[in-house]
PDB file of N, CA and C in Angstrom:
ATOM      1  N   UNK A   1      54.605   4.896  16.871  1.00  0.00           N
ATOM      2  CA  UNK A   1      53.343   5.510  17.210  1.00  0.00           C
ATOM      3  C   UNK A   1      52.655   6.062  15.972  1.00  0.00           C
ATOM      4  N   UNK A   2      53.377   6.487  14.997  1.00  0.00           N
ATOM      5  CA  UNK A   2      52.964   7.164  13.730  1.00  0.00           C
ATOM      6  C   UNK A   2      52.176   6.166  13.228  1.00  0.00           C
ATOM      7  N   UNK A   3      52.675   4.696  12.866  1.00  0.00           N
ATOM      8  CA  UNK A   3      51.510   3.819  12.251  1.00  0.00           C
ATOM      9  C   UNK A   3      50.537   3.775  13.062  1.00  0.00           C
ATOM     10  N   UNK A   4      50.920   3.381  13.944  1.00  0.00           N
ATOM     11  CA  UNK A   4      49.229   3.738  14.865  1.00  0.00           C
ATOM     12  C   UNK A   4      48.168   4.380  14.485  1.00  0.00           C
ATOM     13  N   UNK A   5      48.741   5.450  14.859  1.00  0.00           N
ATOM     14  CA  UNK A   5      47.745   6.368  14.528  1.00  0.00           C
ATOM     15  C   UNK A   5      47.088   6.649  12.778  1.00  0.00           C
ATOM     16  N   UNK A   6      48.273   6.184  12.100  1.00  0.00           N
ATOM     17  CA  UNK A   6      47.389   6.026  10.563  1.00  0.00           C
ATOM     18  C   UNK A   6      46.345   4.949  10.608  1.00  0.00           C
ATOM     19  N   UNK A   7      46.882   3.891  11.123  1.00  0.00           N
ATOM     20  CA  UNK A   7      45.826   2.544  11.180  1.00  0.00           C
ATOM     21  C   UNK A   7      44.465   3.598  11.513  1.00  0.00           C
ATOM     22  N   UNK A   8      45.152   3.525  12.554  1.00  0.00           N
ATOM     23  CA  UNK A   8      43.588   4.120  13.642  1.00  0.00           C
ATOM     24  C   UNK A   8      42.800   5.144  12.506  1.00  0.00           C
ATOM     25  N   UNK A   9      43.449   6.150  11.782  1.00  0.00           N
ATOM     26  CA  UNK A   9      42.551   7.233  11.276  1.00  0.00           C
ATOM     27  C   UNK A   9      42.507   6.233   9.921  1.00  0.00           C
ATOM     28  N   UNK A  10      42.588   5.484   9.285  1.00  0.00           N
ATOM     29  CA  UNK A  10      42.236   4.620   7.744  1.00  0.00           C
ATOM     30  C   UNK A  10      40.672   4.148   8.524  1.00  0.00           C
ATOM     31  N   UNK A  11      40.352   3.262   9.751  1.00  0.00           N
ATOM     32  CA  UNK A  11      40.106   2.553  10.250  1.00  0.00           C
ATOM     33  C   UNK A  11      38.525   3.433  10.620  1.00  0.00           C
ATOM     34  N   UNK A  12      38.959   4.762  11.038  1.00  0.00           N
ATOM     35  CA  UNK A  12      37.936   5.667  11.210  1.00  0.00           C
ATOM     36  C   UNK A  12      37.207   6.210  10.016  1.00  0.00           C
ATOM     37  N   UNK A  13      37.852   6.447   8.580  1.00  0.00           N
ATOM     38  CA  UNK A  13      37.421   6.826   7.975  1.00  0.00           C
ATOM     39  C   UNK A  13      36.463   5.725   6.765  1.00  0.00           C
ATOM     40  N   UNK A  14      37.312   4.381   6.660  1.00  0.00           N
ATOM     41  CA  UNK A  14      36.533   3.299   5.861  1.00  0.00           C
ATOM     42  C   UNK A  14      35.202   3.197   7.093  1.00  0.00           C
ATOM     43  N   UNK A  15      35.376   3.557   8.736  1.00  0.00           N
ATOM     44  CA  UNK A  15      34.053   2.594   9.429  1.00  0.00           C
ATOM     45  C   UNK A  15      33.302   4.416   9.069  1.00  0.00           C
ATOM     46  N   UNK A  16      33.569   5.439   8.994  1.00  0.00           N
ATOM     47  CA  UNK A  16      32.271   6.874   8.405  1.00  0.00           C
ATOM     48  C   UNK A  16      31.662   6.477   6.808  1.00  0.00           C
ATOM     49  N   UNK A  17      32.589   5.838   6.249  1.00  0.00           N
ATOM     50  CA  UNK A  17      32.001   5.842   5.036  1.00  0.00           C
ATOM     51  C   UNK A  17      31.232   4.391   4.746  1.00  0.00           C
ATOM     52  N   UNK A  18      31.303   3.347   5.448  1.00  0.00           N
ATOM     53  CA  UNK A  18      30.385   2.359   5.784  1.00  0.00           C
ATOM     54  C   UNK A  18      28.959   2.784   6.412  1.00  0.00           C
ATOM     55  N   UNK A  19      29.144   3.523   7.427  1.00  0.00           N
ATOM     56  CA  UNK A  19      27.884   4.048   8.183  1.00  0.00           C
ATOM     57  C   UNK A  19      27.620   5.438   7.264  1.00  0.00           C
ATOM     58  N   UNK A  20      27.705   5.833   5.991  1.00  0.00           N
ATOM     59  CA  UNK A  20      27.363   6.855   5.792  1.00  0.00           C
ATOM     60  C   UNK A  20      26.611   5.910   4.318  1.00  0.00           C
ATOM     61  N   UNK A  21      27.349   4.938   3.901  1.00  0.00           N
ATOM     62  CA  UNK A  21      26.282   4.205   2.868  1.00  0.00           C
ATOM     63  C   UNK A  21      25.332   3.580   3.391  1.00  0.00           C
ATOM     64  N   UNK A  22      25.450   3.216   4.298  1.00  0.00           N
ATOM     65  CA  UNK A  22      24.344   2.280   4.892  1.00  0.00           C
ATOM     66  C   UNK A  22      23.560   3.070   5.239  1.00  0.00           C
ATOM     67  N   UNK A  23      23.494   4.038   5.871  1.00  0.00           N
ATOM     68  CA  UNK A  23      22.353   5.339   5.979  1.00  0.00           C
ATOM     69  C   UNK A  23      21.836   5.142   4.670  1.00  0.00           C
ATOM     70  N   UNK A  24      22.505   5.585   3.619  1.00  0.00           N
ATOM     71  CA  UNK A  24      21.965   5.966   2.450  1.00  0.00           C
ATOM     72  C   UNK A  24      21.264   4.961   1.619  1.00  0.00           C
ATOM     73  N   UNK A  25      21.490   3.721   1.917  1.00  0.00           N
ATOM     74  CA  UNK A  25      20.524   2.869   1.635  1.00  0.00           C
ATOM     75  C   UNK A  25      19.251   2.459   2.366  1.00  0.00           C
ATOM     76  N   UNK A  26      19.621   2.774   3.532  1.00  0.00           N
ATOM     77  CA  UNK A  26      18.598   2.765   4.613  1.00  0.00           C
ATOM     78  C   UNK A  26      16.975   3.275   3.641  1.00  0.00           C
ATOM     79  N   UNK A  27      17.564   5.086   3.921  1.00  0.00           N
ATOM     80  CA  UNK A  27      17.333   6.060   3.537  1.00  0.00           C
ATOM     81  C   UNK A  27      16.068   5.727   2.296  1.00  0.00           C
ATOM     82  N   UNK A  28      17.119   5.350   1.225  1.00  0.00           N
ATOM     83  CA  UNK A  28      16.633   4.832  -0.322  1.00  0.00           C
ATOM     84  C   UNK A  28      15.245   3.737   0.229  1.00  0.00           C
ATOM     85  N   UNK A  29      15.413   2.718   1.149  1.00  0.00           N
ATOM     86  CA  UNK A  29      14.048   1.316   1.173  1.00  0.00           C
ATOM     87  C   UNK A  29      13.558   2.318   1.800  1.00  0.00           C
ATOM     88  N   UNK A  30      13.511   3.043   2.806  1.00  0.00           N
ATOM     89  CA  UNK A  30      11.965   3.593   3.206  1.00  0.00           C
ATOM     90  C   UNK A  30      11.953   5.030   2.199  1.00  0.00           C
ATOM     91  N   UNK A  31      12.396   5.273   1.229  1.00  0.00           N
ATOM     92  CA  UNK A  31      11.890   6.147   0.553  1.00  0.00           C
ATOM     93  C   UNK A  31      10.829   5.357  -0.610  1.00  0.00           C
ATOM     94  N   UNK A  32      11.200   3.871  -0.969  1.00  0.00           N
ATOM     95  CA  UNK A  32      10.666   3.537  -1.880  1.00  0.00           C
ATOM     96  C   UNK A  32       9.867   2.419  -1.153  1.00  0.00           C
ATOM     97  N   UNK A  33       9.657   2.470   0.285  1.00  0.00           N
ATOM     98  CA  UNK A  33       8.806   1.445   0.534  1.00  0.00           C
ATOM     99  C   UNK A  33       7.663   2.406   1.027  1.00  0.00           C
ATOM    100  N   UNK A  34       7.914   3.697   1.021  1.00  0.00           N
ATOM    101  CA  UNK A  34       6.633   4.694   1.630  1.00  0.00           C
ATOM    102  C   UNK A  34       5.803   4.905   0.023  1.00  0.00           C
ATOM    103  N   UNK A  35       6.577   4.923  -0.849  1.00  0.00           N
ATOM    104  CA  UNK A  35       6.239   5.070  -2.021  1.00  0.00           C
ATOM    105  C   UNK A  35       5.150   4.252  -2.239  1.00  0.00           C
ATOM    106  N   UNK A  36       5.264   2.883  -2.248  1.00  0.00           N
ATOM    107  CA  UNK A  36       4.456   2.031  -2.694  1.00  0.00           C
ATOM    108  C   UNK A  36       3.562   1.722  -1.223  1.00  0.00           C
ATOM    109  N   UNK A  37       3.418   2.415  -0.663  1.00  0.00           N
ATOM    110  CA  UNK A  37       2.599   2.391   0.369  1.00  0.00           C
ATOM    111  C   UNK A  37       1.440   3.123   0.026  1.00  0.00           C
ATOM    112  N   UNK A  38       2.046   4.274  -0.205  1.00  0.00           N
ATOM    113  CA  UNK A  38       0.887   5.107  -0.506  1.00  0.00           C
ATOM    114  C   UNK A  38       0.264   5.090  -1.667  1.00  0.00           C
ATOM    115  N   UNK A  39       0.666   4.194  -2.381  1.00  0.00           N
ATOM    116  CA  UNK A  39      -0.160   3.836  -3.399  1.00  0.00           C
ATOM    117  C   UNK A  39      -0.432   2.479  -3.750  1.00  0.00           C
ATOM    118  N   UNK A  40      -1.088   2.503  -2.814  1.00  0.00           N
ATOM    119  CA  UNK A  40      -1.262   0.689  -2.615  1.00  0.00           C
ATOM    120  C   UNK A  40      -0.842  -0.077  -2.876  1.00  0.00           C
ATOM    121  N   UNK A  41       0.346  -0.517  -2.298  1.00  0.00           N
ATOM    122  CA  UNK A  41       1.479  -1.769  -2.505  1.00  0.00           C
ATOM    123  C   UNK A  41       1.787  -1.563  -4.094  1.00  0.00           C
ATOM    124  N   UNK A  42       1.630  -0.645  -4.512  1.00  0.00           N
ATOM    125  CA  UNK A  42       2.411  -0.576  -6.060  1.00  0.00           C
ATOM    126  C   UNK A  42       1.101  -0.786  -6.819  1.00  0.00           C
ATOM    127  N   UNK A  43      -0.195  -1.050  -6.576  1.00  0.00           N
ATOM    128  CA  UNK A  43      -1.328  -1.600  -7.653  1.00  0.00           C
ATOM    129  C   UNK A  43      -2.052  -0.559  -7.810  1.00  0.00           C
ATOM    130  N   UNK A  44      -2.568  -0.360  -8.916  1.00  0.00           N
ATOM    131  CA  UNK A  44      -2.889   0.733  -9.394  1.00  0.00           C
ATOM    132  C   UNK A  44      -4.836   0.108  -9.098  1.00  0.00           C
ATOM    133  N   UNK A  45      -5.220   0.506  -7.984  1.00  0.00           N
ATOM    134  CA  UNK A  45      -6.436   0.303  -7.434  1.00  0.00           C
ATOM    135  C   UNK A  45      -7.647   1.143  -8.034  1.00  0.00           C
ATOM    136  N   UNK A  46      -7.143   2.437  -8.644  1.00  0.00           N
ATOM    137  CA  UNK A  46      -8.148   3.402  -8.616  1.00  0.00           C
ATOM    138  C   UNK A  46      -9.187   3.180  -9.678  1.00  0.00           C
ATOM    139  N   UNK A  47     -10.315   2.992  -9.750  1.00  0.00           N
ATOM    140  CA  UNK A  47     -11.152   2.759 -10.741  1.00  0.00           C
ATOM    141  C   UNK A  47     -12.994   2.129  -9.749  1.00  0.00           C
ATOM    142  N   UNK A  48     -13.573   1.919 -10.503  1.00  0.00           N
ATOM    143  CA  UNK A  48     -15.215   1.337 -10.451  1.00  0.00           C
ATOM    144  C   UNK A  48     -15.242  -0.048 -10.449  1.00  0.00           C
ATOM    145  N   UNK A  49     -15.280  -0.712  -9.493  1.00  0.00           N
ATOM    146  CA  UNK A  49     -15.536  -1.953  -9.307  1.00  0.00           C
ATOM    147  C   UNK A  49     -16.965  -2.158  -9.127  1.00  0.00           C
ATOM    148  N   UNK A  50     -17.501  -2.996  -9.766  1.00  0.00           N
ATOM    149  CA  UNK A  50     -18.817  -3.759  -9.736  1.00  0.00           C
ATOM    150  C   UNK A  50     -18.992  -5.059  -9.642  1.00  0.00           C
ATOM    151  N   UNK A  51     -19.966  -5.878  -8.460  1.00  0.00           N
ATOM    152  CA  UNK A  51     -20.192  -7.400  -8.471  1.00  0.00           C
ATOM    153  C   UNK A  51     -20.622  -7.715  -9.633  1.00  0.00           C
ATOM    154  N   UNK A  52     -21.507  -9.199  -9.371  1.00  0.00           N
ATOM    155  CA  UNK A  52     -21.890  -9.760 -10.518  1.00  0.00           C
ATOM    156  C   UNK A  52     -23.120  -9.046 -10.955  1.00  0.00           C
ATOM    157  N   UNK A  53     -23.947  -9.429 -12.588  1.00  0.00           N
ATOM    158  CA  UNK A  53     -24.715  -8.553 -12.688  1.00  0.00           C
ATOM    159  C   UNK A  53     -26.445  -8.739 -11.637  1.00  0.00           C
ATOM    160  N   UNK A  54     -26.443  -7.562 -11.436  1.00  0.00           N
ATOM    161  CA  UNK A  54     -27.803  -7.965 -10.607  1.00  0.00           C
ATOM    162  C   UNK A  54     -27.041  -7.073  -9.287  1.00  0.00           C
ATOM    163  N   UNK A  55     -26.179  -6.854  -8.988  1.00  0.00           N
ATOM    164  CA  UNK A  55     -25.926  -6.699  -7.121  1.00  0.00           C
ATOM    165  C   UNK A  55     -25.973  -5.471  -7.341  1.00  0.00           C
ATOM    166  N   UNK A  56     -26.570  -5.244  -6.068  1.00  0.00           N
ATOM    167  CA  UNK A  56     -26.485  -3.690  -5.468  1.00  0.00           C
ATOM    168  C   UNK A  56     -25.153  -2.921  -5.024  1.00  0.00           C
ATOM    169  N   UNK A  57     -24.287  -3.748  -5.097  1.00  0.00           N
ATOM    170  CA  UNK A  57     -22.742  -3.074  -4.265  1.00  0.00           C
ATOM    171  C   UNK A  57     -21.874  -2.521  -6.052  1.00  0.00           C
ATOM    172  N   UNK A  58     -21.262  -1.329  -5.386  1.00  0.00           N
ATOM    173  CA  UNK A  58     -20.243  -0.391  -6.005  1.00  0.00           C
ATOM    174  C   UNK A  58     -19.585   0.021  -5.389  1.00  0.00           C
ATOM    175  N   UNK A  59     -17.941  -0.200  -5.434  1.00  0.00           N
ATOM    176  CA  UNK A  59     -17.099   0.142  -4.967  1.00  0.00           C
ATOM    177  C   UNK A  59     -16.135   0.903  -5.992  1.00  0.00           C
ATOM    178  N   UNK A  60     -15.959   2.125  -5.346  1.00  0.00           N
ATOM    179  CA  UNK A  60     -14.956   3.385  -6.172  1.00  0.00           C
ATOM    180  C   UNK A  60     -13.648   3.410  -5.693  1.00  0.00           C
ATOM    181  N   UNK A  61     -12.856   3.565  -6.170  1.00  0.00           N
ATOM    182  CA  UNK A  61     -11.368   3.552  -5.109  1.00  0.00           C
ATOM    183  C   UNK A  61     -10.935   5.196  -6.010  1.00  0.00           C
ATOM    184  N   UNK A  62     -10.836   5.817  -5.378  1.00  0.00           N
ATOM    185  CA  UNK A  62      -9.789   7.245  -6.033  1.00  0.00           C
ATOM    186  C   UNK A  62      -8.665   7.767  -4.762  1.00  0.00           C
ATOM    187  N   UNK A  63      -7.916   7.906  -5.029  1.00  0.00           N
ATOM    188  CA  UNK A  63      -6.528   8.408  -4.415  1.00  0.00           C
ATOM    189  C   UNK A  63      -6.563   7.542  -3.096  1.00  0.00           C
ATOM    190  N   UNK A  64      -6.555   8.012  -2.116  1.00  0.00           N
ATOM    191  CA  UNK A  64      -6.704   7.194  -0.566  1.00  0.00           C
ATOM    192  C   UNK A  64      -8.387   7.053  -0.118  1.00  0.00           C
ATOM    193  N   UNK A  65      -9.380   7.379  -1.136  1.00  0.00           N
ATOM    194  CA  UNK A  65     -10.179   6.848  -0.621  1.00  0.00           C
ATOM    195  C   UNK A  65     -11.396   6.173  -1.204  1.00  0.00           C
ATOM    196  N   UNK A  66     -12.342   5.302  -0.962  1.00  0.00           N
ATOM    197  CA  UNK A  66     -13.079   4.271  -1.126  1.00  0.00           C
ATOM    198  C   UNK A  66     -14.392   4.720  -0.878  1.00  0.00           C
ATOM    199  N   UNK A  67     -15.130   4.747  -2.136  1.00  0.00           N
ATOM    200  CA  UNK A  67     -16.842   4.752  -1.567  1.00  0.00           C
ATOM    201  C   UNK A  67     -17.687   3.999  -2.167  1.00  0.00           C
ATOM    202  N   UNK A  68     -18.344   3.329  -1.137  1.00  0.00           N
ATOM    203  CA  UNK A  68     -19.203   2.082  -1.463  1.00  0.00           C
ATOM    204  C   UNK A  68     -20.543   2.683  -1.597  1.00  0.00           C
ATOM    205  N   UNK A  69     -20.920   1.990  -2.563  1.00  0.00           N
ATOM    206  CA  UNK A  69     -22.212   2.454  -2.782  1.00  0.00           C
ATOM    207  C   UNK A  69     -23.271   1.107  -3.144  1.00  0.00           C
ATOM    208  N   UNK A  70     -24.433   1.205  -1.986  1.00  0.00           N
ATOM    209  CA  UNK A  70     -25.323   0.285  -1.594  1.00  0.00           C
ATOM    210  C   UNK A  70     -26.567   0.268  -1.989  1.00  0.00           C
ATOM    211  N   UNK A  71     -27.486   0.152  -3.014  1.00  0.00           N
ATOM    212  CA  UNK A  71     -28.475   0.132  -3.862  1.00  0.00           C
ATOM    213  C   UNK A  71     -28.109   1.956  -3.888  1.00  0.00           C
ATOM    214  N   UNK A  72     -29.078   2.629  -2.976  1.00  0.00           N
ATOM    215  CA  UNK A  72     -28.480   3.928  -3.067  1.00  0.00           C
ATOM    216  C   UNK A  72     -28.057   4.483  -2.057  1.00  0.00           C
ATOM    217  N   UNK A  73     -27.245   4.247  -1.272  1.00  0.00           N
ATOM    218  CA  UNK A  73     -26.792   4.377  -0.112  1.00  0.00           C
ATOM    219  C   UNK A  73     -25.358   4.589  -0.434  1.00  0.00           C
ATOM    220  N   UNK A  74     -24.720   5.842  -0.202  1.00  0.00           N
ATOM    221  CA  UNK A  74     -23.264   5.830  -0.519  1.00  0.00           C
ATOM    222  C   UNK A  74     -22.334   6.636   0.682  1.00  0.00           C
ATOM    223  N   UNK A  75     -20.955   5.945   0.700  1.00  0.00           N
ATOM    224  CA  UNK A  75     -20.070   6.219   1.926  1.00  0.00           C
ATOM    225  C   UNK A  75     -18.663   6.265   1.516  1.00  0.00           C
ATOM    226  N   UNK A  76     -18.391   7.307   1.774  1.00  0.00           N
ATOM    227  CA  UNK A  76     -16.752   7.464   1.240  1.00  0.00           C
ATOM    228  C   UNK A  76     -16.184   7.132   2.550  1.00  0.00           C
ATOM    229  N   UNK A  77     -14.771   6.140   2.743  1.00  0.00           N
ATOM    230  CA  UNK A  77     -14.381   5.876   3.383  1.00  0.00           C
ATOM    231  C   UNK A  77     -12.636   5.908   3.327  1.00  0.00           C
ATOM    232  N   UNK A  78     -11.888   5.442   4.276  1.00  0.00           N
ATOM    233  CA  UNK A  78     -10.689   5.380   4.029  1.00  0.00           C
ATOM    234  C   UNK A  78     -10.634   4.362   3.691  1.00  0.00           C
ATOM    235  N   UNK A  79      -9.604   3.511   3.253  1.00  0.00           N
ATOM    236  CA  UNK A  79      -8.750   1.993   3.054  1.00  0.00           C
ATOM    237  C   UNK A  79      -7.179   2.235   3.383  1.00  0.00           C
ATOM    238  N   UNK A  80      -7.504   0.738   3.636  1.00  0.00           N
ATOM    239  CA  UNK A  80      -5.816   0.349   3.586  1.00  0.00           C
ATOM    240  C   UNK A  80      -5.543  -0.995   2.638  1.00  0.00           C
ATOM    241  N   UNK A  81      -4.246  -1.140   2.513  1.00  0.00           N
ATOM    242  CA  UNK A  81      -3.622  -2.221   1.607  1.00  0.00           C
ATOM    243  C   UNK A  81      -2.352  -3.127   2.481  1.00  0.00           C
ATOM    244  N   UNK A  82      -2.869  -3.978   2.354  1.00  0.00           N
ATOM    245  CA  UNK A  82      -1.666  -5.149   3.549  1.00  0.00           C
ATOM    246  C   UNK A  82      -1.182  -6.235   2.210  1.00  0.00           C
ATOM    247  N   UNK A  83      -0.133  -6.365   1.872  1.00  0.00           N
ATOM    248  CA  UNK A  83       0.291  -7.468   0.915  1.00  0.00           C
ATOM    249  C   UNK A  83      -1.589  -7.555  -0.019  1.00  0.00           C
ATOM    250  N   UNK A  84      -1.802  -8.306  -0.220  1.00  0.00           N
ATOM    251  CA  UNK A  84      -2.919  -8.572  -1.061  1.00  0.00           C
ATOM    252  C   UNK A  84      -4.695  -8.215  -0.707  1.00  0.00           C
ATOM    253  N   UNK A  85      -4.866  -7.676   0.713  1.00  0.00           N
ATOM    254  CA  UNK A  85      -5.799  -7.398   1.289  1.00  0.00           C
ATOM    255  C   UNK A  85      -5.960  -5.918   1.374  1.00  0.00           C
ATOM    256  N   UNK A  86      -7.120  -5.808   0.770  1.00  0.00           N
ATOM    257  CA  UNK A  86      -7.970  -3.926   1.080  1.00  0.00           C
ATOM    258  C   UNK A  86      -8.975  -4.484   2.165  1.00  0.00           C
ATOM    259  N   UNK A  87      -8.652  -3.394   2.685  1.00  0.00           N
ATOM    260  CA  UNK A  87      -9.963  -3.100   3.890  1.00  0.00           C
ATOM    261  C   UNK A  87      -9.954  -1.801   4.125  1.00  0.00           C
ATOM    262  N   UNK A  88     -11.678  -1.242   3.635  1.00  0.00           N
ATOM    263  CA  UNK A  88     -12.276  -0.523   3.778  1.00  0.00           C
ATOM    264  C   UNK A  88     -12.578  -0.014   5.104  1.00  0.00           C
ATOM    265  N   UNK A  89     -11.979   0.694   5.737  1.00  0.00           N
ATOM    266  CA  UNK A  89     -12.108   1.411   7.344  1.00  0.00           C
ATOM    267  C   UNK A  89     -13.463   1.774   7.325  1.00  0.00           C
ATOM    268  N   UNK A  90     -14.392   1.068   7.990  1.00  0.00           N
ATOM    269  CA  UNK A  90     -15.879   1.630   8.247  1.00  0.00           C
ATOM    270  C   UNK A  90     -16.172   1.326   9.897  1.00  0.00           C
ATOM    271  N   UNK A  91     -15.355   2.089  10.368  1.00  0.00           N
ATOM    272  CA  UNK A  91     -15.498   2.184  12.200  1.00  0.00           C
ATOM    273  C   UNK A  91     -17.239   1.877  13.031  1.00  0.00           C
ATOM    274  N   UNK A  92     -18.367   2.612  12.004  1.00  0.00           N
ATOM    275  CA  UNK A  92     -19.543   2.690  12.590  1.00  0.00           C
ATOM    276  C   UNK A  92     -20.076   1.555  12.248  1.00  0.00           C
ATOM    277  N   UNK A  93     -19.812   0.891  11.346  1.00  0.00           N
ATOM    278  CA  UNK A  93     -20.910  -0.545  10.590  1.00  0.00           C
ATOM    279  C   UNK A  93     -19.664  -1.673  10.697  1.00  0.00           C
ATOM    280  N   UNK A  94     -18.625  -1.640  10.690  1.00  0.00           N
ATOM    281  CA  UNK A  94     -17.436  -3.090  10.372  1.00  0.00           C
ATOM    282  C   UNK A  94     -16.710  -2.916   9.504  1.00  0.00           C
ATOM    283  N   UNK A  95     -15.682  -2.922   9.218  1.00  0.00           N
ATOM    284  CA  UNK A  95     -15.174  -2.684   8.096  1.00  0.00           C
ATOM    285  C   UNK A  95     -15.464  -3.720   6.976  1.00  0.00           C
ATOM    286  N   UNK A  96     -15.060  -3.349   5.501  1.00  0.00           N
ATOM    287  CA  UNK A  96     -15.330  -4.482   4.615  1.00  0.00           C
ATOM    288  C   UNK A  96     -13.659  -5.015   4.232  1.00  0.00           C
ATOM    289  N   UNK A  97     -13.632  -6.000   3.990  1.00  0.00           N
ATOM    290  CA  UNK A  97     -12.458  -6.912   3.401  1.00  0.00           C
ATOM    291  C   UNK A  97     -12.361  -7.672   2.488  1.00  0.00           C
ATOM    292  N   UNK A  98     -11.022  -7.335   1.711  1.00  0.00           N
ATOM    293  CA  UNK A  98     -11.600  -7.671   0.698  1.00  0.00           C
ATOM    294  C   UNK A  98     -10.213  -7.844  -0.424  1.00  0.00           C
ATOM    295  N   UNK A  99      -9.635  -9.485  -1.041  1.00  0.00           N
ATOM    296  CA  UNK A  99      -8.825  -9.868  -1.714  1.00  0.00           C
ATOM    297  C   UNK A  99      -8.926  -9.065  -2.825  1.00  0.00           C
ATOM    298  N   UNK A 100      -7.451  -8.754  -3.179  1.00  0.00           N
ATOM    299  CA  UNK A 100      -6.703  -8.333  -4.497  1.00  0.00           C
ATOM    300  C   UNK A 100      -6.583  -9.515  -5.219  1.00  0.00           C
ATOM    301  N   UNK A 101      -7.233  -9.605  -6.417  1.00  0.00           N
ATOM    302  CA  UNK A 101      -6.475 -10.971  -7.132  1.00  0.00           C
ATOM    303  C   UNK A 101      -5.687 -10.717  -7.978  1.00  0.00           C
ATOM    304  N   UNK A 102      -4.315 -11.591  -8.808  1.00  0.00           N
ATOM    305  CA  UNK A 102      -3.860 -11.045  -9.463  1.00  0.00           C
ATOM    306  C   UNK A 102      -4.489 -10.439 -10.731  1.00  0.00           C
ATOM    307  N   UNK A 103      -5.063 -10.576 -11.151  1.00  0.00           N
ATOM    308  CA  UNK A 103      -5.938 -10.176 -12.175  1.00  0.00           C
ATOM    309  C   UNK A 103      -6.548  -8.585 -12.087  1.00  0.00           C
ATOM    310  N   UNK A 104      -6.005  -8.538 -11.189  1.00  0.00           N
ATOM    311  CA  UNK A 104      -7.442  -6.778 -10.535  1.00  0.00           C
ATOM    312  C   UNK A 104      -8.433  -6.865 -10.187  1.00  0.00           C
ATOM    313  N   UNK A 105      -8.962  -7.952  -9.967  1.00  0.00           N
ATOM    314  CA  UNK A 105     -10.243  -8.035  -9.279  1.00  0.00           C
ATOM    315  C   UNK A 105     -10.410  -8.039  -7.744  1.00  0.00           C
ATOM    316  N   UNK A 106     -11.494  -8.228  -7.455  1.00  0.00           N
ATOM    317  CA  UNK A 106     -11.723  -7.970  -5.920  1.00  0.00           C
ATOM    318  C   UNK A 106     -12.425  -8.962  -5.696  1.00  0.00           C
ATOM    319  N   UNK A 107     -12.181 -10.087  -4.494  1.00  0.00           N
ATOM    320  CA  UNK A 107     -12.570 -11.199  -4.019  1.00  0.00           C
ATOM    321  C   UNK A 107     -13.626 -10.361  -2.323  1.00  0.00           C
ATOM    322  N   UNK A 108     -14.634 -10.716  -2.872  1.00  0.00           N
ATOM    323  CA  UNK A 108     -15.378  -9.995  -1.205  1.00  0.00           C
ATOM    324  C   UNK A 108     -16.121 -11.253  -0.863  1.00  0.00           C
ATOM    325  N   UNK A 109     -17.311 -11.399   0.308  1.00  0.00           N
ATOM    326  CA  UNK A 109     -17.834 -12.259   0.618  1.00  0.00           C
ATOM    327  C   UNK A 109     -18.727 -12.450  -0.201  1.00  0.00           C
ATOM    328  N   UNK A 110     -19.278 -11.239  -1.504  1.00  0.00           N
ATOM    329  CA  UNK A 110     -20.724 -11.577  -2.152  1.00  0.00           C
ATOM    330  C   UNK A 110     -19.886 -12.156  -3.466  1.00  0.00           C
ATOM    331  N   UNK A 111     -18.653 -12.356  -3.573  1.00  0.00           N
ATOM    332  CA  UNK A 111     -18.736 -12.859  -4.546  1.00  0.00           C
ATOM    333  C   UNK A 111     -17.192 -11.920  -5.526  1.00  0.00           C
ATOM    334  N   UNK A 112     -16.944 -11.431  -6.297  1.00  0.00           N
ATOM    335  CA  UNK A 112     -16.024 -11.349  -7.132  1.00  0.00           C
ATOM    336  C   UNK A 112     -16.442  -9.830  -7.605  1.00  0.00           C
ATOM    337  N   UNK A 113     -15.987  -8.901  -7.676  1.00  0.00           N
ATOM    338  CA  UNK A 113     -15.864  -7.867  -8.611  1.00  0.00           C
ATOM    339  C   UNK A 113     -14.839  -7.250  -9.350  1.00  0.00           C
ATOM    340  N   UNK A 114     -15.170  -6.789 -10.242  1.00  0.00           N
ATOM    341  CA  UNK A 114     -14.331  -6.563 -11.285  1.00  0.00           C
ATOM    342  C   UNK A 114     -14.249  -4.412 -11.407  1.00  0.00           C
ATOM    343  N   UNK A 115     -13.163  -4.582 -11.824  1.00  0.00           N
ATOM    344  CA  UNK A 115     -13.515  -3.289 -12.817  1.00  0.00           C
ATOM    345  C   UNK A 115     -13.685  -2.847 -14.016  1.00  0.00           C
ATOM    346  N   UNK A 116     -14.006  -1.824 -14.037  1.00  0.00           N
ATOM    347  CA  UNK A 116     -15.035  -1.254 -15.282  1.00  0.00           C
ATOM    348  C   UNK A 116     -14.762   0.203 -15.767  1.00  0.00           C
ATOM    349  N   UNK A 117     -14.467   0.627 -17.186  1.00  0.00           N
ATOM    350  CA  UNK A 117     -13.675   1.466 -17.171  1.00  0.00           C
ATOM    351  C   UNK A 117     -14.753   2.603 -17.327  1.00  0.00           C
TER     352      UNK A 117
END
């Protein structure tokens, strides 16, 4: 009965310390996947984007939020970041959407913007 019961308590203590790493890695991906969440999939977004020359659109990105600015018409908004896509949360007008390229630029429907330091 004595081995038994060692089996049994080895058996209990390798399956606590399995479920106590695996927590802890758990733990670790959503610590570092909230991370790069909140800062937009890891890309460093924040800066003055401008279309080509001539357009009326300006887009600002600072911390979590986005303001577009329309000849002179300006709207701070929220965004989000999905793998390679920002979209600008604008509930009352549509939101805008709008490709990450690798480069840092911004792919929208008018065309391409860049940033500008």
């Amino acid at each position: 009965m004595r081995c038994a019961d060692s089996t049994s308590l080895t058996f209990r203590r390798n399956h606590h310390q399995m479920s106590t790493s695996s927590i802890r890695h758990a733990v670790a991906g959503l610590i570092i996947s909230l991370a790069l969440a909140g800062c937009g999939g890891g890309r460093d977004l924040d800066g003055v984007y401008h279309g080509i020359t001539g357009s009326p659109i300006t887009i600002t990105i600072k911390g979590n939020k986005a303001t577009v600015l329309v000849a002179n018409e300006s709207k701070t908004l929220d965004y989000k970041v999905e793998g390679n896509k920002l979209t600008i949360l604008n509930p009352a007008e549509g939101n805008i959407l709008l490709t990450i390229n690798d480069d840092g630029t911004l792919n929208s429907e008018l065309g391409v913007m860049s940033k500008k330091p």
